[in-house]
C-alpha atoms as a PDB file:
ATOM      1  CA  UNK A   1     -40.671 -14.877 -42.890  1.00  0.00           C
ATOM      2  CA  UNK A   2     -40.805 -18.163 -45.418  1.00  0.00           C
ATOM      3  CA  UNK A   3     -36.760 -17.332 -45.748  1.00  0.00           C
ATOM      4  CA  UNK A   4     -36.203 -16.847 -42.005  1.00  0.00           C
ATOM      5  CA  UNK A   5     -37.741 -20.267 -41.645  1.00  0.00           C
ATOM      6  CA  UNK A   6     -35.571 -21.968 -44.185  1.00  0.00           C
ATOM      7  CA  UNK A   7     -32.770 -20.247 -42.712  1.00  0.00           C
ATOM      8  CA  UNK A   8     -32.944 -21.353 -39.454  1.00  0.00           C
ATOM      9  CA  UNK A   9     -33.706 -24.747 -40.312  1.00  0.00           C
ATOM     10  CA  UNK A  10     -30.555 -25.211 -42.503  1.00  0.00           C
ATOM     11  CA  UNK A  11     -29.045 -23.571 -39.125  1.00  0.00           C
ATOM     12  CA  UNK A  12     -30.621 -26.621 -37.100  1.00  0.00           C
ATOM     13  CA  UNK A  13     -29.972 -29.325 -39.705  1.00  0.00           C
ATOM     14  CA  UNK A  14     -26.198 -28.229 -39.646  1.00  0.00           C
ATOM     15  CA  UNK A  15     -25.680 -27.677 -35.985  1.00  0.00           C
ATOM     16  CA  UNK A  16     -27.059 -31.419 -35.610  1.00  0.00           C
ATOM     17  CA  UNK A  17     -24.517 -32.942 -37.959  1.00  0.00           C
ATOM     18  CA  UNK A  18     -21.636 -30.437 -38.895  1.00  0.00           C
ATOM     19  CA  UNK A  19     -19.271 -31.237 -41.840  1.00  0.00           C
ATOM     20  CA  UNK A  20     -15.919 -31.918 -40.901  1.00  0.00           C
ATOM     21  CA  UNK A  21     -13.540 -28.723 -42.231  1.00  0.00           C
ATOM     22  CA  UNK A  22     -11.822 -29.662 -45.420  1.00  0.00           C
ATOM     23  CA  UNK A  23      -7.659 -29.621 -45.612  1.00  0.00           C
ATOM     24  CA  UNK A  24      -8.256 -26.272 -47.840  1.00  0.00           C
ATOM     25  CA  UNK A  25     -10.800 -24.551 -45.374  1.00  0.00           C
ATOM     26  CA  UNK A  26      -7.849 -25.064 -42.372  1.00  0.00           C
ATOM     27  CA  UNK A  27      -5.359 -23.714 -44.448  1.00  0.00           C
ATOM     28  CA  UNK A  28      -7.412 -20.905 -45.806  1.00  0.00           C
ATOM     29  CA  UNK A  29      -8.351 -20.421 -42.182  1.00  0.00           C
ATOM     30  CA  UNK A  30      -4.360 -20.499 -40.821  1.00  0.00           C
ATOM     31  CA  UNK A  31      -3.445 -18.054 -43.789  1.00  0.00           C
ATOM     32  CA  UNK A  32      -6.078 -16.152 -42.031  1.00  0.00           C
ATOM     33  CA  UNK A  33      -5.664 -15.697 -38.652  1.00  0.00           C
ATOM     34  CA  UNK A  34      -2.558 -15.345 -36.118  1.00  0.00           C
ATOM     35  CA  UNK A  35      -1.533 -17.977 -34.313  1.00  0.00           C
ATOM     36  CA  UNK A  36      -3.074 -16.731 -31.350  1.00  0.00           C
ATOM     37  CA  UNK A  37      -6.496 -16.520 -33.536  1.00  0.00           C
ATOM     38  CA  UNK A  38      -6.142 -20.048 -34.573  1.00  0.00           C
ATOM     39  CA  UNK A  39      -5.961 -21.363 -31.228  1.00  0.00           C
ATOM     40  CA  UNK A  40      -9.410 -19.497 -30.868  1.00  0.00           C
ATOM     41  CA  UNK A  41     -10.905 -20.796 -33.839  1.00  0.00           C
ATOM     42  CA  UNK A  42     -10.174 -24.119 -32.843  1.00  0.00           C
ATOM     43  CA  UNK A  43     -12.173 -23.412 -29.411  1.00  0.00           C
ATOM     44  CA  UNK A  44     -15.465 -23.578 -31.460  1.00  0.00           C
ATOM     45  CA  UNK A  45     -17.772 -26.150 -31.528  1.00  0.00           C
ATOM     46  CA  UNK A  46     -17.822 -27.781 -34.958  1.00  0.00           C
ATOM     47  CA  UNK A  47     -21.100 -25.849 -35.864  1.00  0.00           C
ATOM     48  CA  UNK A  48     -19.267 -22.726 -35.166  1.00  0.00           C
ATOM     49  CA  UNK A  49     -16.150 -23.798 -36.772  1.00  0.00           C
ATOM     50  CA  UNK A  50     -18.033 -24.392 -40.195  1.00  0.00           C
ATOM     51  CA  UNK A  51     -20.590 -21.313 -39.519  1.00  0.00           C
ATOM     52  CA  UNK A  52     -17.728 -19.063 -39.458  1.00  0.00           C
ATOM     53  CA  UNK A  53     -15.834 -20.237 -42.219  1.00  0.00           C
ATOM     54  CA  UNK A  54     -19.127 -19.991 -44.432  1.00  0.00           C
ATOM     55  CA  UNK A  55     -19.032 -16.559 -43.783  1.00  0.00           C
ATOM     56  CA  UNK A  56     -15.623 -15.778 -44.128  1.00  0.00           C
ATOM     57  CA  UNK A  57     -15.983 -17.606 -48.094  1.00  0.00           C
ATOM     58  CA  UNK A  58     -18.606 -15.762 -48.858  1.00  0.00           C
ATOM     59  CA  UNK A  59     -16.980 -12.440 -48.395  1.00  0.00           C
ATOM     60  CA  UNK A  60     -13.925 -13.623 -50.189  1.00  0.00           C
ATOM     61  CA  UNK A  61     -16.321 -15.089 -52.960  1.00  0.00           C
ATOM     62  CA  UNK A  62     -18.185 -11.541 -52.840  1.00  0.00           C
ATOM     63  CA  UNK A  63     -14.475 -10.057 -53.384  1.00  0.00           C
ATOM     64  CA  UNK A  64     -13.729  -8.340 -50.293  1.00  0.00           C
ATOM     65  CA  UNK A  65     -10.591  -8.919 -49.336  1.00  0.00           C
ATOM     66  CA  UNK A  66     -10.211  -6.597 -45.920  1.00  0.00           C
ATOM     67  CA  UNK A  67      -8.035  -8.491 -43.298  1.00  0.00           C
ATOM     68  CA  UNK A  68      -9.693  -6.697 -40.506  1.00  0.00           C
ATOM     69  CA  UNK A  69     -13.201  -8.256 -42.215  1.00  0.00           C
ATOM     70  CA  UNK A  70     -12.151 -11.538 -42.715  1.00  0.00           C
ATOM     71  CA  UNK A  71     -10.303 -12.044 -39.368  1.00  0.00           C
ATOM     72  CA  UNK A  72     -14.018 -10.929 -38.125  1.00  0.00           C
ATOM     73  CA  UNK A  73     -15.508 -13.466 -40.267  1.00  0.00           C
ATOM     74  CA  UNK A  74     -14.087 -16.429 -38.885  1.00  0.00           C
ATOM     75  CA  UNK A  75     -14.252 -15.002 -35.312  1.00  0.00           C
ATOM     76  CA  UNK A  76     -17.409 -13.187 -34.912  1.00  0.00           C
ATOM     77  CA  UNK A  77     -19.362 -15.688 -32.316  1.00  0.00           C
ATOM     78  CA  UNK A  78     -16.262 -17.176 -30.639  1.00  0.00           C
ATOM     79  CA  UNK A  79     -17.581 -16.102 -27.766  1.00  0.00           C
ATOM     80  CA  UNK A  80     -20.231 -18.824 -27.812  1.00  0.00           C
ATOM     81  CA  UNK A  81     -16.915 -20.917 -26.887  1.00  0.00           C
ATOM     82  CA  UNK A  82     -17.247 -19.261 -23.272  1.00  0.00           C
ATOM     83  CA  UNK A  83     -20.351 -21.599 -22.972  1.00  0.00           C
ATOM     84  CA  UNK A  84     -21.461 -24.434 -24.652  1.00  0.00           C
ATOM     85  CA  UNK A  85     -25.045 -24.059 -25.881  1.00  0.00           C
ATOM     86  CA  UNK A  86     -26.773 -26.657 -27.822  1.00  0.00           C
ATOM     87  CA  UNK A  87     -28.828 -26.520 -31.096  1.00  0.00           C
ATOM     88  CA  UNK A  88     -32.095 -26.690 -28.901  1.00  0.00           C
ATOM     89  CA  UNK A  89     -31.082 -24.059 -26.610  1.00  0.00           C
ATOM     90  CA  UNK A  90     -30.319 -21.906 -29.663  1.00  0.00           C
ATOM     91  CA  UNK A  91     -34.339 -22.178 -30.859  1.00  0.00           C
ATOM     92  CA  UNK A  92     -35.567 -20.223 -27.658  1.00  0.00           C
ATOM     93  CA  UNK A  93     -33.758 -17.359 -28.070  1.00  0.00           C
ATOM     94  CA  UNK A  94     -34.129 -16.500 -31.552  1.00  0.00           C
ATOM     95  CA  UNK A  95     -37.954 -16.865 -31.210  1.00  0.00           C
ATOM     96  CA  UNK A  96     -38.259 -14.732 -28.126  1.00  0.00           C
ATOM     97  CA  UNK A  97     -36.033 -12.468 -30.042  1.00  0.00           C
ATOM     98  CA  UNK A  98     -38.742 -11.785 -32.907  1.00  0.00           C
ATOM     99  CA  UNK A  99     -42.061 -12.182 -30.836  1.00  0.00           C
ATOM    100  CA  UNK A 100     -40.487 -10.009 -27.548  1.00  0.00           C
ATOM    101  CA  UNK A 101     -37.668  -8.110 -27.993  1.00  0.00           C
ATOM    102  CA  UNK A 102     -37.807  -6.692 -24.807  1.00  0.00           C
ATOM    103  CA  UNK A 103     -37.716  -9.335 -23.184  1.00  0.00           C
ATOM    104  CA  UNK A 104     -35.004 -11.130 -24.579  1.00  0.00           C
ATOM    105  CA  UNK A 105     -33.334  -7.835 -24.313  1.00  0.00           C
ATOM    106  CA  UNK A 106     -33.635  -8.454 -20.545  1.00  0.00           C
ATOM    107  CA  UNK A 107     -33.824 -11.849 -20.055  1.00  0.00           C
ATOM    108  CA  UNK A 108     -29.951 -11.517 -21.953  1.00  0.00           C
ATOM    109  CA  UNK A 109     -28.525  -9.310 -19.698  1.00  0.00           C
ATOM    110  CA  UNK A 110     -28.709 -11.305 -16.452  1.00  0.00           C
ATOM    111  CA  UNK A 111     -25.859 -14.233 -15.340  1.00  0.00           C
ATOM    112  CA  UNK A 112     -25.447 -17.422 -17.459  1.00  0.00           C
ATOM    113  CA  UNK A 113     -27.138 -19.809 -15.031  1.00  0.00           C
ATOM    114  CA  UNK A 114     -30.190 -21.755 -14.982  1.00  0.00           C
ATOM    115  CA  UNK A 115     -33.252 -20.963 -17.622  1.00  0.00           C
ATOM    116  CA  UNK A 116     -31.695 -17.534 -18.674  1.00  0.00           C
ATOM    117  CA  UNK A 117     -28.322 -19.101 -19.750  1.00  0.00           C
ATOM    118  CA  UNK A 118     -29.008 -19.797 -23.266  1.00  0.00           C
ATOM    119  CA  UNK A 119     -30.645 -15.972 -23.118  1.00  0.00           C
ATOM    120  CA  UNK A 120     -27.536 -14.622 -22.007  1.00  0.00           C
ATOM    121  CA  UNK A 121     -24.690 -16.409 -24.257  1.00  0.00           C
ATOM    122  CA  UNK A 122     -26.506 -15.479 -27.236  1.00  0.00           C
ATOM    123  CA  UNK A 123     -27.389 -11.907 -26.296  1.00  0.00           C
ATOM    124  CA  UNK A 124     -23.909 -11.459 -24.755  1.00  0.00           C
ATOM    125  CA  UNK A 125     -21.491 -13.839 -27.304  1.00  0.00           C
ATOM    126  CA  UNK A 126     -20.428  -9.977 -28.444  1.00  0.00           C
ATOM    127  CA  UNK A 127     -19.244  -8.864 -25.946  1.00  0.00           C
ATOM    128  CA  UNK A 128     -17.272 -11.718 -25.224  1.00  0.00           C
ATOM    129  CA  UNK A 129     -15.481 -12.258 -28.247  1.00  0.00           C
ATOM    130  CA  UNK A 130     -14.607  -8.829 -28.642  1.00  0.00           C
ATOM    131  CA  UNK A 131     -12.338  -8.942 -24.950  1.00  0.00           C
ATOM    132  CA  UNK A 132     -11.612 -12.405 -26.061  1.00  0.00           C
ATOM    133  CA  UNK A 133      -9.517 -11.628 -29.404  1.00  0.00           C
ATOM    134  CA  UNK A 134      -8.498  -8.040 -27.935  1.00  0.00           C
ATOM    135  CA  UNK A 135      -6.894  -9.648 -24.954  1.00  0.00           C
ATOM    136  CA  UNK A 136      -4.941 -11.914 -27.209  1.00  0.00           C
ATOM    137  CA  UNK A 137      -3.843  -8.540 -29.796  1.00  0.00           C
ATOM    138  CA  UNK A 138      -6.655  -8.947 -32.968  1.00  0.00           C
ATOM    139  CA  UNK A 139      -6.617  -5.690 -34.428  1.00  0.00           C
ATOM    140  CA  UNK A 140      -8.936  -3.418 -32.954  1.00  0.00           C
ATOM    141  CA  UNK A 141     -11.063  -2.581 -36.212  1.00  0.00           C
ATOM    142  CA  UNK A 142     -11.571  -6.568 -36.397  1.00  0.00           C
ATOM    143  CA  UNK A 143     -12.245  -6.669 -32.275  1.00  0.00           C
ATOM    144  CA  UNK A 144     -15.174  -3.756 -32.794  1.00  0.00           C
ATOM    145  CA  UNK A 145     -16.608  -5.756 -35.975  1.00  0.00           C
ATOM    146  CA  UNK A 146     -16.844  -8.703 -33.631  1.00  0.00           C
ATOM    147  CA  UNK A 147     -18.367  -6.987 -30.809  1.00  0.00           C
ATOM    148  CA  UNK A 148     -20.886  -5.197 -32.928  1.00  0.00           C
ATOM    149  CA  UNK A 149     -21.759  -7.878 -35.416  1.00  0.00           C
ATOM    150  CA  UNK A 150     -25.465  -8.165 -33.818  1.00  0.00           C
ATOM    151  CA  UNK A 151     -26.119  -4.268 -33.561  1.00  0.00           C
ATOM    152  CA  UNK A 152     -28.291  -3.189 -36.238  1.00  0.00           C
ATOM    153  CA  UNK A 153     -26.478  -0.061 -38.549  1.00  0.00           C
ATOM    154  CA  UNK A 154     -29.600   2.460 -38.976  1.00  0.00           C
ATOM    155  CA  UNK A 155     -27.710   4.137 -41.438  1.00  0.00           C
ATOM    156  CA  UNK A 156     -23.681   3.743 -42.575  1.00  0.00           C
ATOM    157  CA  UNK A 157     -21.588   6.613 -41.544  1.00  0.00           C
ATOM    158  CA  UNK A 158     -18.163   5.169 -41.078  1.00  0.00           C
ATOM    159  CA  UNK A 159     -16.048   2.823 -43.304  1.00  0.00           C
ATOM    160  CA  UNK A 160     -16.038   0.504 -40.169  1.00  0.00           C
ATOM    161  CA  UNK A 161     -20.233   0.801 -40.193  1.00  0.00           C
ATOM    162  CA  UNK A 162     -19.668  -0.687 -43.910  1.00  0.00           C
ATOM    163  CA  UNK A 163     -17.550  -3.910 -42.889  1.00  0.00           C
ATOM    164  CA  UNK A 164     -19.984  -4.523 -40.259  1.00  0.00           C
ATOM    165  CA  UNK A 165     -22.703  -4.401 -42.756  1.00  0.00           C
ATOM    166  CA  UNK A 166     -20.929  -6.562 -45.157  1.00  0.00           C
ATOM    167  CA  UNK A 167     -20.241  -8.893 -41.914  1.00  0.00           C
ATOM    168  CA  UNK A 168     -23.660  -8.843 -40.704  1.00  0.00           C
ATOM    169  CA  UNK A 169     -24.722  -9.465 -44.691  1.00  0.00           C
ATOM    170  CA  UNK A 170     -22.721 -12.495 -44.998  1.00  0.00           C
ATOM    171  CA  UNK A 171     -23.605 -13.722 -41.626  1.00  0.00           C
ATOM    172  CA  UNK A 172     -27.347 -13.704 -42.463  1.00  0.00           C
ATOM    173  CA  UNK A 173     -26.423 -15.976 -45.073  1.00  0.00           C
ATOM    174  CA  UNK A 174     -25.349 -18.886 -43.473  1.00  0.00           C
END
C-alpha cells in the first residue's frame, strides 16, 4: 500500500509539472515509431508524452528489445488523447478502482459526459488506443498489447501474454 502511495504521488507531482522531452528521448522516440505513430505520440499531453517514454526506457534498459513491445510502450494510453483529463480527475478513479471495483467497473462503461467522464476515459483509454493505432496500420501484436495493457494476465499462456506482462511491469513503474 506504502508503495502504491508513493507511486501515485510521483504520478501527481509529475502530471502537475512535466519535464520537457530531451533532443535524445524525440529521437529515440522517432527511431521508434512510424510516422503515422509519431503524429500520435505527439497528441499526448506532456504527462503522457514523458509517462510513456519512461516506460518505453525501462524496457530497453531491462533489455527487451521487441518492436511490437516498445511501439506499445510509447503508445499504450494514447487514448487518453481522445479526452483531456486532468491530474485531479485522474485521483477519483484510481481510488474507486481499489475501494469498489464494481463500481468503477460500471461507472466506466457509460458515455464520457458529466461526473462519469473521468470514469469512462480511464476505464475505456484501451479500447481507444487500440482502434486508434490499428486504424492508422500499428502492427496488430503492438495494437492488442495496447488494448490489453490494463487486463490483469492470471496466468501467461501465450508469448503475447508475456509482452503484456513485461508492458504492464514497466508501466507500474512509472
Amino acid at each position: 500500500m506504502l508503495n502504491e502511495v508513493v507511486y501515485r504521488t510521483r504520478q501527481f507531482i509529475t502530471d502537475i509539472n512535466p519535464p520537457a522531452l530531451t533532443e535524445q528521448a524525440k529521437q529515440d522516440i522517432a527511431e521508434q515509431l512510424s510516422v503515422r505513430e509519431l503524429d500520435l505520440y505527439y497528441q499526448y499531453s506532456l504527462s503522457d508524452q514523458a509517462h510513456a517514454y519512461q516506460v518505453f526506457k525501462m524496457l530497453q534498459s531491462a533489455g527487451h528489445t521487441n518492436q511490437h513491445l516498445l511501439t506499445a510502450a510509447l503508445l499504450h494510453d494514447i487514448g487518453k488523447s481522445q479526452y483531456r483529463i486532468s491530474v485531479w480527475d485522474r485521483v477519483w478513479p484510481v481510488l474507486v478502482k481499489k475501494l469498489a471495483p464494481n463500481v468503477y467497473y460500471r461507472w466506466g462503461n457509460a458515455e464520457p459526459t458529466g461526473w462519469k467522464r473521468p470514469f469512462v476515459i480511464i476505464k475505456q483509454h484501451p479500447d481507444w488506443g487500440a482502434d486508434m493505432t490499428e486504424a492508422i496500420g500499428t502492427h496488430p501484436t503492438a495494437v492488442s498489447l495496447i488494448r490489453r495493457h490494463q487486463d490483469k494476465i492470471n496466468q501467461i499462456q501465450t508469448e503475447e501474454d508475456q509482452l503484456l506482462s513485461l508492458l504492464q511491469w514497466a508501466d507500474d513503474q512509472n
